[in-house]
C-alpha atoms as a PDB file:
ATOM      1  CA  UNK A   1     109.983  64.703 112.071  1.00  0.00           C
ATOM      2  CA  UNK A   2     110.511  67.962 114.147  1.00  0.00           C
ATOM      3  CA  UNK A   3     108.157  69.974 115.689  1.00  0.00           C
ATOM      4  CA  UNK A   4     108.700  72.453 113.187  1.00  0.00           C
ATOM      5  CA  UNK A   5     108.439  70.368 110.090  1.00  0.00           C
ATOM      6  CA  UNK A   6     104.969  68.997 111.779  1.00  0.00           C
ATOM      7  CA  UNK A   7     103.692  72.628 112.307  1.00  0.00           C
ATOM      8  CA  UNK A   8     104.492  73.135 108.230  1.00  0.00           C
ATOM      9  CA  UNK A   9     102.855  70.109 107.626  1.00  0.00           C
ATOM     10  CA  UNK A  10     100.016  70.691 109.477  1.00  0.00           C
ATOM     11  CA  UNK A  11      99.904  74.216 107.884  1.00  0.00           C
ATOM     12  CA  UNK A  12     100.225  72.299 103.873  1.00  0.00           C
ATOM     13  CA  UNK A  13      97.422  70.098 104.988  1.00  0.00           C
ATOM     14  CA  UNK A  14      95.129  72.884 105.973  1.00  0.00           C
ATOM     15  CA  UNK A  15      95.830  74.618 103.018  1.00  0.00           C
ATOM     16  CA  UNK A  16      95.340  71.658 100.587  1.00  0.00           C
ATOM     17  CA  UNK A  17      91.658  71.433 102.515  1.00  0.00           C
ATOM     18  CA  UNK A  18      91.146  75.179 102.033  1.00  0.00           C
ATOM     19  CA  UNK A  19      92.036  74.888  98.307  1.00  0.00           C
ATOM     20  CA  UNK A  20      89.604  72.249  97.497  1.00  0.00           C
ATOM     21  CA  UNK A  21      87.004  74.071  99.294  1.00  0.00           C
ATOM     22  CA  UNK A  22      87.524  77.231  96.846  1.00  0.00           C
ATOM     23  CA  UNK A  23      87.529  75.774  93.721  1.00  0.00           C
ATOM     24  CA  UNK A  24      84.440  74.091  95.050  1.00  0.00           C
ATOM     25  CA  UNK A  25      82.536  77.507  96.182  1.00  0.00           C
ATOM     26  CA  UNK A  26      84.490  79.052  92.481  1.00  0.00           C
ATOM     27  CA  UNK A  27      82.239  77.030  90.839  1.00  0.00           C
ATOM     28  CA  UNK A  28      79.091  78.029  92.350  1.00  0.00           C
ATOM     29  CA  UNK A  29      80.237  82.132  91.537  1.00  0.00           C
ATOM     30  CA  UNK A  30      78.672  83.710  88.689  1.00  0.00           C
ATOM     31  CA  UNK A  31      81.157  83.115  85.765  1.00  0.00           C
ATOM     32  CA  UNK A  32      81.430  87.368  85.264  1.00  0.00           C
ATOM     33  CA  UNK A  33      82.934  87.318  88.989  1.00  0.00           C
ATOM     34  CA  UNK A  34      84.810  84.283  89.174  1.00  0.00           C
ATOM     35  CA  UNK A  35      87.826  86.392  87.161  1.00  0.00           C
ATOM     36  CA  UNK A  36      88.437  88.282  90.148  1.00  0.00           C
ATOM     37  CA  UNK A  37      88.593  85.012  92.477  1.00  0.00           C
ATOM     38  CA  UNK A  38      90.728  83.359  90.379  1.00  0.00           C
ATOM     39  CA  UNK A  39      94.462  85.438  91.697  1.00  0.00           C
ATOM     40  CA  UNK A  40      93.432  84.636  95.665  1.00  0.00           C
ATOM     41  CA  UNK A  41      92.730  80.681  94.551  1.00  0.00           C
ATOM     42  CA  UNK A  42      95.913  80.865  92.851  1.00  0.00           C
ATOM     43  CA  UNK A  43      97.544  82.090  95.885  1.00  0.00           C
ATOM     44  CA  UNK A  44      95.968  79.430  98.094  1.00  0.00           C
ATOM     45  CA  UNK A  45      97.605  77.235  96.148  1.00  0.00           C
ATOM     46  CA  UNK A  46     100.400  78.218  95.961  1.00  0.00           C
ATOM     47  CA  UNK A  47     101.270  78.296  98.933  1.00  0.00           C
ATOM     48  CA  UNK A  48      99.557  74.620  99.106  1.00  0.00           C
ATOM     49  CA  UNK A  49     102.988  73.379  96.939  1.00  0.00           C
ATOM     50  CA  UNK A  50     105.302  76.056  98.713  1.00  0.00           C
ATOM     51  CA  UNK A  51     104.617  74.938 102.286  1.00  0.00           C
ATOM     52  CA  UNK A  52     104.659  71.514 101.095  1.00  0.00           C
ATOM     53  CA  UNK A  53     107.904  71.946  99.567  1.00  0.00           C
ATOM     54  CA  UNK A  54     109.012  73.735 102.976  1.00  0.00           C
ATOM     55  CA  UNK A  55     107.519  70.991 105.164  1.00  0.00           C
ATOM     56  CA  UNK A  56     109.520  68.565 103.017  1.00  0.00           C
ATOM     57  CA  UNK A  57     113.160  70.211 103.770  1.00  0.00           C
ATOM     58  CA  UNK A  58     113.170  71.542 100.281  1.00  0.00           C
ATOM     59  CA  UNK A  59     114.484  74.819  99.084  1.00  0.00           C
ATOM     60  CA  UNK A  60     116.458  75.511 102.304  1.00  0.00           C
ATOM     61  CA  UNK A  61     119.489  77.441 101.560  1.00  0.00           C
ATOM     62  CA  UNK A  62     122.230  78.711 103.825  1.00  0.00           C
ATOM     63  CA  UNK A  63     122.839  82.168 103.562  1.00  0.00           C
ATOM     64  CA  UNK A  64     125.672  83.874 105.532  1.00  0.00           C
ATOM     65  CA  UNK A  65     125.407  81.510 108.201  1.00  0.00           C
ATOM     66  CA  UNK A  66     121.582  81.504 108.483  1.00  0.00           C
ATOM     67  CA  UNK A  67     119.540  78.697 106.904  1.00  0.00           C
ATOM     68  CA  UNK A  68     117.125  80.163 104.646  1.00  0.00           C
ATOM     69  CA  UNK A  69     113.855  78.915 103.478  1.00  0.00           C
ATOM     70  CA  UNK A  70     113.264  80.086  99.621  1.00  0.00           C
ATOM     71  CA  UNK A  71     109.833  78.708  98.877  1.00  0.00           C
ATOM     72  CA  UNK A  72     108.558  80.309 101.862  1.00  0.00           C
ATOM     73  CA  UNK A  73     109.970  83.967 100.481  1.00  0.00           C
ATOM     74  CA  UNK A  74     108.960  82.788  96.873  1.00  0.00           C
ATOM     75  CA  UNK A  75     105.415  82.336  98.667  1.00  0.00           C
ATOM     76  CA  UNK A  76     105.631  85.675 100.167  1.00  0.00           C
ATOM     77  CA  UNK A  77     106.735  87.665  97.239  1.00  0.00           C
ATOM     78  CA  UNK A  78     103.624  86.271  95.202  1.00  0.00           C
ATOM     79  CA  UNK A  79     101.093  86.411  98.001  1.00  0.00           C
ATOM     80  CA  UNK A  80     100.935  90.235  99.000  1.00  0.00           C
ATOM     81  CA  UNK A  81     101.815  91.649  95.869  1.00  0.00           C
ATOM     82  CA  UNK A  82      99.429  89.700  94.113  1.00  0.00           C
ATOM     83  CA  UNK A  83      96.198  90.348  97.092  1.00  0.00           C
ATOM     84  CA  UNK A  84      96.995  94.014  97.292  1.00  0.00           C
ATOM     85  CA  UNK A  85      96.470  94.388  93.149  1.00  0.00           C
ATOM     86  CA  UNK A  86      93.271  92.593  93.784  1.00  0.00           C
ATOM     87  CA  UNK A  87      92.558  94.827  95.790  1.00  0.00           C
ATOM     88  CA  UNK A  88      93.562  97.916  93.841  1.00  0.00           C
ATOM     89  CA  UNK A  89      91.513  96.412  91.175  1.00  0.00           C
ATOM     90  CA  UNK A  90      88.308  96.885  93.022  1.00  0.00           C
ATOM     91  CA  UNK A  91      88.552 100.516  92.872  1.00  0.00           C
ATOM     92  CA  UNK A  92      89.231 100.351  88.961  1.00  0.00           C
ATOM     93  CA  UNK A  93      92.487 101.869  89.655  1.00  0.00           C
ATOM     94  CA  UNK A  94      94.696 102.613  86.632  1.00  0.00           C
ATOM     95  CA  UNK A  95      97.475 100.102  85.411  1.00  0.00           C
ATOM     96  CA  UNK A  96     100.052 102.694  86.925  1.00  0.00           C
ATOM     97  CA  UNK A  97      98.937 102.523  90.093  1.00  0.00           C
ATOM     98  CA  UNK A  98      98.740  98.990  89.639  1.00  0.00           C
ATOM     99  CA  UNK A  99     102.140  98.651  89.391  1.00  0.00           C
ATOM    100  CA  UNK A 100     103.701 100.214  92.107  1.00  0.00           C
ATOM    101  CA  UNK A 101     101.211  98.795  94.907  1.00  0.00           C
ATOM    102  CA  UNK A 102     102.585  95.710  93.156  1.00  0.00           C
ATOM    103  CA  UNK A 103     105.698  96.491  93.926  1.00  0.00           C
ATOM    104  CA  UNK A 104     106.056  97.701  97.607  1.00  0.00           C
ATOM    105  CA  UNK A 105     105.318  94.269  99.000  1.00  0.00           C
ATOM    106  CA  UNK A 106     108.117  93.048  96.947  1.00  0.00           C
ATOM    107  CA  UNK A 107     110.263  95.727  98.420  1.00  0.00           C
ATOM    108  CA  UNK A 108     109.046  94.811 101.502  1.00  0.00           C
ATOM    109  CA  UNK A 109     109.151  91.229 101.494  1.00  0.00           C
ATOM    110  CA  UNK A 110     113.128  91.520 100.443  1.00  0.00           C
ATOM    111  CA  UNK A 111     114.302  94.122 103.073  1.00  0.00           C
ATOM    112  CA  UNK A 112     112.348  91.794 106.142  1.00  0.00           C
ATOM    113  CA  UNK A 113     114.349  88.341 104.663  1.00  0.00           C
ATOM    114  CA  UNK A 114     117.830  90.531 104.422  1.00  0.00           C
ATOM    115  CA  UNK A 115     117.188  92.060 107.760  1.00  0.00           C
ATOM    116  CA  UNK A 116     116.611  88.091 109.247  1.00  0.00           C
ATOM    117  CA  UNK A 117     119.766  87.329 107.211  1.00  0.00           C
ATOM    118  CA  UNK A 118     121.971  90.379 108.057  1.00  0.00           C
ATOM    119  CA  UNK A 119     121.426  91.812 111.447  1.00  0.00           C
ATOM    120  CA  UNK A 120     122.877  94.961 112.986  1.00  0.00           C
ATOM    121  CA  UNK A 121     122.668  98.054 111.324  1.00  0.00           C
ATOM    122  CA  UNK A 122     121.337  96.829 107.948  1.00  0.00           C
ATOM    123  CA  UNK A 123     118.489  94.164 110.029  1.00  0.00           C
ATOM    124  CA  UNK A 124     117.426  98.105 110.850  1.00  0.00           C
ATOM    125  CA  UNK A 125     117.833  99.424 107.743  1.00  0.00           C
ATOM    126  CA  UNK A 126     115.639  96.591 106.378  1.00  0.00           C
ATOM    127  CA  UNK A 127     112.927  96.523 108.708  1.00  0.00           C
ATOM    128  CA  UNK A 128     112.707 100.437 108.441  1.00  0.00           C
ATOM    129  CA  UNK A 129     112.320  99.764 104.572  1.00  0.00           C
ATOM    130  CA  UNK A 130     109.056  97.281 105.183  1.00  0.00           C
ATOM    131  CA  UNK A 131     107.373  99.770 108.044  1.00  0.00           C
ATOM    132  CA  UNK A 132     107.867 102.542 105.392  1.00  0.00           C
ATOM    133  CA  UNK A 133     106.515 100.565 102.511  1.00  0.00           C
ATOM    134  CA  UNK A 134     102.817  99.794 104.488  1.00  0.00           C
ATOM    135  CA  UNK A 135     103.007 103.356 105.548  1.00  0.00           C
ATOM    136  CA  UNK A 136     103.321 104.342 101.901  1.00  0.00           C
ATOM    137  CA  UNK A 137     100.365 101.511 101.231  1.00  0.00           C
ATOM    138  CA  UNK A 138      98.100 103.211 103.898  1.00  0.00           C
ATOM    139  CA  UNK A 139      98.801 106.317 102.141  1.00  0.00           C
ATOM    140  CA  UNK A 140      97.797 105.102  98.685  1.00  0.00           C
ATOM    141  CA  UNK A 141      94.596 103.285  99.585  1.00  0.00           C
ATOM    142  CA  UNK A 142      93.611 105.925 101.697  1.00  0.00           C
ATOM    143  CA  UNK A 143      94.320 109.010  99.485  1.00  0.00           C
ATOM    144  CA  UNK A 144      94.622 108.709  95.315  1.00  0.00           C
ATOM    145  CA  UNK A 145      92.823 104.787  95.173  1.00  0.00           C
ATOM    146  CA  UNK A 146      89.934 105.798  97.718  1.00  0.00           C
ATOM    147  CA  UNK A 147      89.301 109.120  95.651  1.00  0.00           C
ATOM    148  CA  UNK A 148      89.135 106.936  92.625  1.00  0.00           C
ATOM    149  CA  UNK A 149      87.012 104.665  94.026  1.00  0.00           C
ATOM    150  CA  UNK A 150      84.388 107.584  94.485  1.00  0.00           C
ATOM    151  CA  UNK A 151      83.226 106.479  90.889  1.00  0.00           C
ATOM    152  CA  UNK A 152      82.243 103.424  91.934  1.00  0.00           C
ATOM    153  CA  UNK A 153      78.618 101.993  92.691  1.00  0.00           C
ATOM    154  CA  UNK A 154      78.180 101.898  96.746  1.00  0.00           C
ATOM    155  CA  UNK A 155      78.635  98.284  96.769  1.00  0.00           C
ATOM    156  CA  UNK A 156      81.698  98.138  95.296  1.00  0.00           C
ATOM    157  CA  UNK A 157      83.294 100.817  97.164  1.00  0.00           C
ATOM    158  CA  UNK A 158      81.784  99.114 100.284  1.00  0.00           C
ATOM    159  CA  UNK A 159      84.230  96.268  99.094  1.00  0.00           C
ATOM    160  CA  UNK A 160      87.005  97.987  98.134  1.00  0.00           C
ATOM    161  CA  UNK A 161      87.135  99.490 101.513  1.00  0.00           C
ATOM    162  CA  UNK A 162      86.600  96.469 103.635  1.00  0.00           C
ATOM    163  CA  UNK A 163      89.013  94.690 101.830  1.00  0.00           C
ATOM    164  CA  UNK A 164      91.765  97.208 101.715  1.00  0.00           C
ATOM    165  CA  UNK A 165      91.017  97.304 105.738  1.00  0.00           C
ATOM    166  CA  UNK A 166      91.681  93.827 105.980  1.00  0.00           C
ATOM    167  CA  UNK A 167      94.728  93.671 103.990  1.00  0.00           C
ATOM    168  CA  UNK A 168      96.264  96.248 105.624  1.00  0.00           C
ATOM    169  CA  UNK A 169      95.649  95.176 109.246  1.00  0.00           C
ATOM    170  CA  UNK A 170      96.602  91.438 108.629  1.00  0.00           C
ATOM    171  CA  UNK A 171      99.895  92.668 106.827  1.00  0.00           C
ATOM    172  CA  UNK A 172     100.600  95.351 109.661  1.00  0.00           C
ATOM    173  CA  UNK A 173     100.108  92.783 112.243  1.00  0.00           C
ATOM    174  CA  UNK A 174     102.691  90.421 110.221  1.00  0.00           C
ATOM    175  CA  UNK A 175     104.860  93.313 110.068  1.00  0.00           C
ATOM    176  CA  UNK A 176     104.524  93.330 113.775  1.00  0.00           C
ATOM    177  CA  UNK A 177     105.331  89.864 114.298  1.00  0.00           C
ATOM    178  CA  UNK A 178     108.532  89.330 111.736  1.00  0.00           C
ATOM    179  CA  UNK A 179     110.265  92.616 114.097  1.00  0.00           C
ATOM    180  CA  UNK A 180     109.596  90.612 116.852  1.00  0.00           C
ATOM    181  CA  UNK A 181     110.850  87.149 115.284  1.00  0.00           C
ATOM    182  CA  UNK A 182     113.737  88.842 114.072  1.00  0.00           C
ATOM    183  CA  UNK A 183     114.687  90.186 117.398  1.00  0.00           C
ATOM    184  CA  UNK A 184     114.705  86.328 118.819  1.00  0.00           C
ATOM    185  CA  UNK A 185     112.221  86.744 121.520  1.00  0.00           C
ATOM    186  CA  UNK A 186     110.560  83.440 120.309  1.00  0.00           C
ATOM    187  CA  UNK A 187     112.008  80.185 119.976  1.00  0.00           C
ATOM    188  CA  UNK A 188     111.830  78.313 116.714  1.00  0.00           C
ATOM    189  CA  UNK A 189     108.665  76.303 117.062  1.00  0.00           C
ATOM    190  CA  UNK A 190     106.343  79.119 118.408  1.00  0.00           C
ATOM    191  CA  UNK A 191     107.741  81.617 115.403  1.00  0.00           C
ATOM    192  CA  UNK A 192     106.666  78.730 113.120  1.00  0.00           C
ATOM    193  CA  UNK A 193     103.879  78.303 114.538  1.00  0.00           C
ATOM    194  CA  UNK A 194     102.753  82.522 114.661  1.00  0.00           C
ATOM    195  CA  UNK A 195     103.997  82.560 110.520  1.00  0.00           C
ATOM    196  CA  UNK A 196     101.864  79.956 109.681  1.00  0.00           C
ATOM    197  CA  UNK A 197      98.747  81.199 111.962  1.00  0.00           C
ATOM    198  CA  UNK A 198      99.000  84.123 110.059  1.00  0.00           C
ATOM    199  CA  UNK A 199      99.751  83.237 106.918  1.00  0.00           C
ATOM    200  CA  UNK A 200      96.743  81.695 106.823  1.00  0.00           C
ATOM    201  CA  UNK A 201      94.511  84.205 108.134  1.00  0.00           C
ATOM    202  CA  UNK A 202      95.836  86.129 105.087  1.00  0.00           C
ATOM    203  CA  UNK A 203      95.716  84.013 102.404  1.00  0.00           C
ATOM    204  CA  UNK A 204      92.747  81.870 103.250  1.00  0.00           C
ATOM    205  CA  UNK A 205      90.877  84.461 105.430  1.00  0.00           C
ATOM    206  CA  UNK A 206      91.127  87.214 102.576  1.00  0.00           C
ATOM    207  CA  UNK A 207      90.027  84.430 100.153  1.00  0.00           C
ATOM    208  CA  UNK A 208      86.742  83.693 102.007  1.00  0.00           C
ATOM    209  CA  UNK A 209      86.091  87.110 102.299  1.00  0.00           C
ATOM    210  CA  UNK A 210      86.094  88.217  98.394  1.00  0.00           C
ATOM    211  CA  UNK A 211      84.019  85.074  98.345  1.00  0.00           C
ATOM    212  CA  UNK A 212      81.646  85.610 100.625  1.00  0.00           C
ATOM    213  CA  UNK A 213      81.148  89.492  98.945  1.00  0.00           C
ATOM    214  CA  UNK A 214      81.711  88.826  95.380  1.00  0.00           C
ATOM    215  CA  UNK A 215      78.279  89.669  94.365  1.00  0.00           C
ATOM    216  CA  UNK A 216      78.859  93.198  95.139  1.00  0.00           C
ATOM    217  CA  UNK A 217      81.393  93.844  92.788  1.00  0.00           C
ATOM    218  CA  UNK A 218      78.994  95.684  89.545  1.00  0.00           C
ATOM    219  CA  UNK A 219      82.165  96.422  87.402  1.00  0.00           C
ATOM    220  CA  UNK A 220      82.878  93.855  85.895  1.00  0.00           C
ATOM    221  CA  UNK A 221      85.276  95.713  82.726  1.00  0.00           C
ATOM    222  CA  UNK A 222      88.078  94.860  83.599  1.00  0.00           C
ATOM    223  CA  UNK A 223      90.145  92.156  82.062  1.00  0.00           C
ATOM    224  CA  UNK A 224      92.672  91.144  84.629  1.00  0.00           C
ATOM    225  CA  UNK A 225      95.211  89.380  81.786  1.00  0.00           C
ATOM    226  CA  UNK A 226      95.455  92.528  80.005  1.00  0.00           C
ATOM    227  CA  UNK A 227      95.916  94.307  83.387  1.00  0.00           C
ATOM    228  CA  UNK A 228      98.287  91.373  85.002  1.00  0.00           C
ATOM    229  CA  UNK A 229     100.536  91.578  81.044  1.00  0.00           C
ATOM    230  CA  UNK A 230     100.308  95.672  80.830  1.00  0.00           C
ATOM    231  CA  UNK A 231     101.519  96.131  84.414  1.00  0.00           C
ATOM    232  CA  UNK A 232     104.829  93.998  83.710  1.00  0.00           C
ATOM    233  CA  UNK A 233     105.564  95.667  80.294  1.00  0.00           C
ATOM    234  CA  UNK A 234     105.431  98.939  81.901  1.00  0.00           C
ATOM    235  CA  UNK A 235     107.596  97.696  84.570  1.00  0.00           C
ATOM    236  CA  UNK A 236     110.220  96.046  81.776  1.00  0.00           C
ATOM    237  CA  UNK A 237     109.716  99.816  80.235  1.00  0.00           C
ATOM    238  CA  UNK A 238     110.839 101.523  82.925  1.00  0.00           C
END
């Protein structure tokens, strides 16, 4: 086994603990608030299988030369775009809004894995896509969502806020980190080792949190299937 499959195993392992450990706390959650829990379980574990399947060798691809790891940008593309509509969804934020902070991360997500792949100009092109994309994010959150979540009870908004804080730091700072793993300061093992760090602080750390706070959420109208199904017909519409 190579260090870097051990790091990914390590990494699967934790996450398998961290899993069981949710849908043990889920269970003690009111059942009104556990429909909000239920997307950041799902992305613990998912990424439980997906880091599995990377640990394993599976899924690898080579890809203009570079060797390229698709349950890993599978992971990815689920992960942020599904913990940033949770998040939108604290503030009661309409379905349209919904959808595009859904759909930045996938933007995002993309241009950093062509801009590993590609290098040169384009590598530029892509990582000025994701910078652009969290700068838009900030914008959103901090502007039209945040006015929207004046409506809400204090608690709530309290929530909304903290979380969107979170979110937004964690992602900047893996924003931070893929520009410098794409410019090859790092060997192998350490940028591994930094993904994984923080892909756990992410998806396991913002998981604890909504958790650990659920009891402030008060609205509790809002039917996340309907939301999750009207958000991709619109999408299809457009």
């Amino acid at each position: 086994m190579s260090s870097t499959e051990m790091v990914l195993t390590v990494s699967a392992l934790v996450y398998t603990a961290s899993l069981v450990v949710l849908l043990a706390w889920l269970r003690r959650l009111p059942a009104a608030k556990r429909r909000y829990c239920y997307p950041v379980v799902g992305v613990v574990g998912f990424a439980t299988v997906m880091t599995a399947l990377s640990a394993l060798g599976i899924g690898f691809v080579d890809i203009a030369g570079s060797e390229t790891d698709l349950p890993k940008i599978l992971d990815d593309f689920v992960t942020y775009s599904t913990l940033y509509v949770v998040t939108v969804l604290l503030a009661n934020e309409s379905h349209r809004t919904l959808a595009i902070v859904a759909g930045i991360p996938l933007v995002q997500v993309l241009a950093f894995n062509v801009a590993a792949i590609a290098g040169g100009p384009i590598a530029l092109a892509g990582i000025l896509v994701a910078v652009v994309g969290h700068g838009v994010l900030a914008y959103l959150f901090a502007g039209p969502i945040w006015r929207r979540a004046d409506a809400l009870p204090d608690d709530q908004r309290l929530l909304h806020w903290k979380s969107r804080n979170l979110l937004l730091f964690l992602t900047g700072m893996l924003i931070a980190y893929a520009i410098i793993a794409i410019g090859n300061v790092f060997d192998p093992f350490v940028i591994t080792v930094l993904s994984e760090y923080i892909g756990l602080l992410i998806r396991v750390g913002f998981a604890g949190f909504l958790f650990a706070n659920v009891d402030a959420i008060t609205v509790d109208k809002i039917d996340l299937t309907e939301v999750v199904s009207e958000t991709f017909a619109g999408q299809s519409a457009d």
